[in-house]
C-alpha atoms as a PDB file:
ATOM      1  CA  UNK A   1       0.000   0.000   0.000  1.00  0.00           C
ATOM      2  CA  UNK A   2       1.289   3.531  -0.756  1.00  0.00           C
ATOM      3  CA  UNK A   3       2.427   5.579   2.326  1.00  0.00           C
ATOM      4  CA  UNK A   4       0.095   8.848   2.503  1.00  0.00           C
ATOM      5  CA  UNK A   5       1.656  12.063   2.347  1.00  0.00           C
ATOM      6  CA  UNK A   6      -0.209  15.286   2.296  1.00  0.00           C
ATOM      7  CA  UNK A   7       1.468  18.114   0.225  1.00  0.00           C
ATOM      8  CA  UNK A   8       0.754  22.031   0.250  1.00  0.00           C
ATOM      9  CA  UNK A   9       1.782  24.744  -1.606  1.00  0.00           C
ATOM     10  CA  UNK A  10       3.343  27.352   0.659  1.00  0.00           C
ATOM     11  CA  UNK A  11       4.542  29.864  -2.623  1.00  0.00           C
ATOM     12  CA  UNK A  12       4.338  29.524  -6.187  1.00  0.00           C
ATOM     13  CA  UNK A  13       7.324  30.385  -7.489  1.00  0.00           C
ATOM     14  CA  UNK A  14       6.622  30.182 -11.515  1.00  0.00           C
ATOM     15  CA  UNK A  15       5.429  28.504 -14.440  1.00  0.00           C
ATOM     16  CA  UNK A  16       7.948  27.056 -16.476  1.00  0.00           C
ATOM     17  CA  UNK A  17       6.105  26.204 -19.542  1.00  0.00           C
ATOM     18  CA  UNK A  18       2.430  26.328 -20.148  1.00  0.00           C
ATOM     19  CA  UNK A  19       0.930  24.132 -23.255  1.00  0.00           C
ATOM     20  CA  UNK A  20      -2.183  25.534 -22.564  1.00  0.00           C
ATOM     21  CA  UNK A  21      -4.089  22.225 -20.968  1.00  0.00           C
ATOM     22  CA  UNK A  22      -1.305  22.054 -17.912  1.00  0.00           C
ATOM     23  CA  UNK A  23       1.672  23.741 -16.697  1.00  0.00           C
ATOM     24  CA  UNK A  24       4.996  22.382 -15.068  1.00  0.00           C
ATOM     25  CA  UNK A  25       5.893  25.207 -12.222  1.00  0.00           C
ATOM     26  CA  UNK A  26       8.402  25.478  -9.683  1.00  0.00           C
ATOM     27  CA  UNK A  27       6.244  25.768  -6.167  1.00  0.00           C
ATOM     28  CA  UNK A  28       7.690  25.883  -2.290  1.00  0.00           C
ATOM     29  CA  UNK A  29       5.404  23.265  -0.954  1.00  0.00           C
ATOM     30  CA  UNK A  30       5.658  21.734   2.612  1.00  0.00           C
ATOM     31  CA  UNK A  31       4.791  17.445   2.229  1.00  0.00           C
ATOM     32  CA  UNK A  32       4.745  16.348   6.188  1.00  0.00           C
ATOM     33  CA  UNK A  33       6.087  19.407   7.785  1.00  0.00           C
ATOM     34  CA  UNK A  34       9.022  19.766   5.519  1.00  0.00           C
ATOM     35  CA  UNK A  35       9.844  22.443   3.237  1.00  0.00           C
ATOM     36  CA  UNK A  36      10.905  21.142  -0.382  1.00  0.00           C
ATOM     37  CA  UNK A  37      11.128  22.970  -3.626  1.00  0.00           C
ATOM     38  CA  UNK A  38       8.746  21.073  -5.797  1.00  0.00           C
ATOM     39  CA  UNK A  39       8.867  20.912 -10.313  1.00  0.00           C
ATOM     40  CA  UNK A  40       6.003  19.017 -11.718  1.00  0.00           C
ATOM     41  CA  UNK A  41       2.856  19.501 -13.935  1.00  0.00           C
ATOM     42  CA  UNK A  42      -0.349  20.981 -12.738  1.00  0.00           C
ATOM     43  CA  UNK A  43      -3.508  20.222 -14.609  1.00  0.00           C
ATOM     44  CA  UNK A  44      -7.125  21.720 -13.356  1.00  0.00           C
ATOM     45  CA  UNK A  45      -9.679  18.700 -13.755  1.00  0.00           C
ATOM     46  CA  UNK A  46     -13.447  18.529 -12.346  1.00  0.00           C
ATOM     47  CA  UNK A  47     -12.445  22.484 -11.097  1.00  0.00           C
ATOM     48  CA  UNK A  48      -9.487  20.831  -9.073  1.00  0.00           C
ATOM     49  CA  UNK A  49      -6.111  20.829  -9.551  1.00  0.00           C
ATOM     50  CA  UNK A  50      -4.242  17.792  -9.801  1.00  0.00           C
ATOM     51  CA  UNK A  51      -0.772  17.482  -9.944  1.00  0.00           C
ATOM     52  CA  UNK A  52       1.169  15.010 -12.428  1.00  0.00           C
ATOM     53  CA  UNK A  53       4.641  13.133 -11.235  1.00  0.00           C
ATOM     54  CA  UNK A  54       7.670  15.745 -10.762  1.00  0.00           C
ATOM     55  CA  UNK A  55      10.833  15.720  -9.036  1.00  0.00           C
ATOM     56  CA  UNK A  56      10.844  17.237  -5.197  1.00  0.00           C
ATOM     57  CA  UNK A  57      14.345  18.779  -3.843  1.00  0.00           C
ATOM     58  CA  UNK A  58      15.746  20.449  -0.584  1.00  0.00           C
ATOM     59  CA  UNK A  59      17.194  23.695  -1.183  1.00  0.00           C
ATOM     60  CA  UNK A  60      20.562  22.425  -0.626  1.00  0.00           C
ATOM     61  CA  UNK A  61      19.793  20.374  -3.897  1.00  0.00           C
ATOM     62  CA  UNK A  62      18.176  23.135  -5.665  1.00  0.00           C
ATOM     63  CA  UNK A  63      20.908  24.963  -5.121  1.00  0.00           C
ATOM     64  CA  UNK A  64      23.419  22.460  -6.658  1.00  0.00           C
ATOM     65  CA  UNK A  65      21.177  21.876  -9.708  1.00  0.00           C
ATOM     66  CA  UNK A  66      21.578  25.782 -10.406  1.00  0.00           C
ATOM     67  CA  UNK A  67      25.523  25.637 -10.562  1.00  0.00           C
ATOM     68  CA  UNK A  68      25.091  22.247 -12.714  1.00  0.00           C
ATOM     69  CA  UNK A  69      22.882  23.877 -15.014  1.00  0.00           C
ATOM     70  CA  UNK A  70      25.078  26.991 -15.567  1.00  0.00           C
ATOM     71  CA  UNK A  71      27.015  24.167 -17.338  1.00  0.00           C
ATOM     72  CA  UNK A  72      24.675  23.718 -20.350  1.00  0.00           C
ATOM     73  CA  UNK A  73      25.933  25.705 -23.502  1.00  0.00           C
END
């Protein structure tokens, strides 16, 4: 059984891309009392939104992902 985990959106930072049916953003989001830095895909659905599968990181790793990505020519 999957372990439940309840996730909320503390900031939104910004939308990364937007195809016009969903949008992957970069959102502060607190998931059990910890602060993460959250990049996935947000779809609204039934006047919800839903979130797709994305990639969740400590600032510490945020952090490091910015100097690796300076990198990229």
């Amino acid at each position: 059984m999957a372990k439940e985990f309840e996730m909320k959106t503390i900031e939104k930072v910004g939308v990364i891309s937007d195809n016009g049916k969903s949008t992957i953003e970069l959102r502060i989001t607190e998931v059990n009392g910890s602060e993460k830095y959250d990049i996935r895909g947000w779809y609204e659905k039934d006047g919800e939104e839903k979130c797709n599968k994305g990639i969740r990181l400590s600032k510490e790793e945020l952090l490091e992902r910015e100097k690796l990505l300076k990198n990229i020519k």
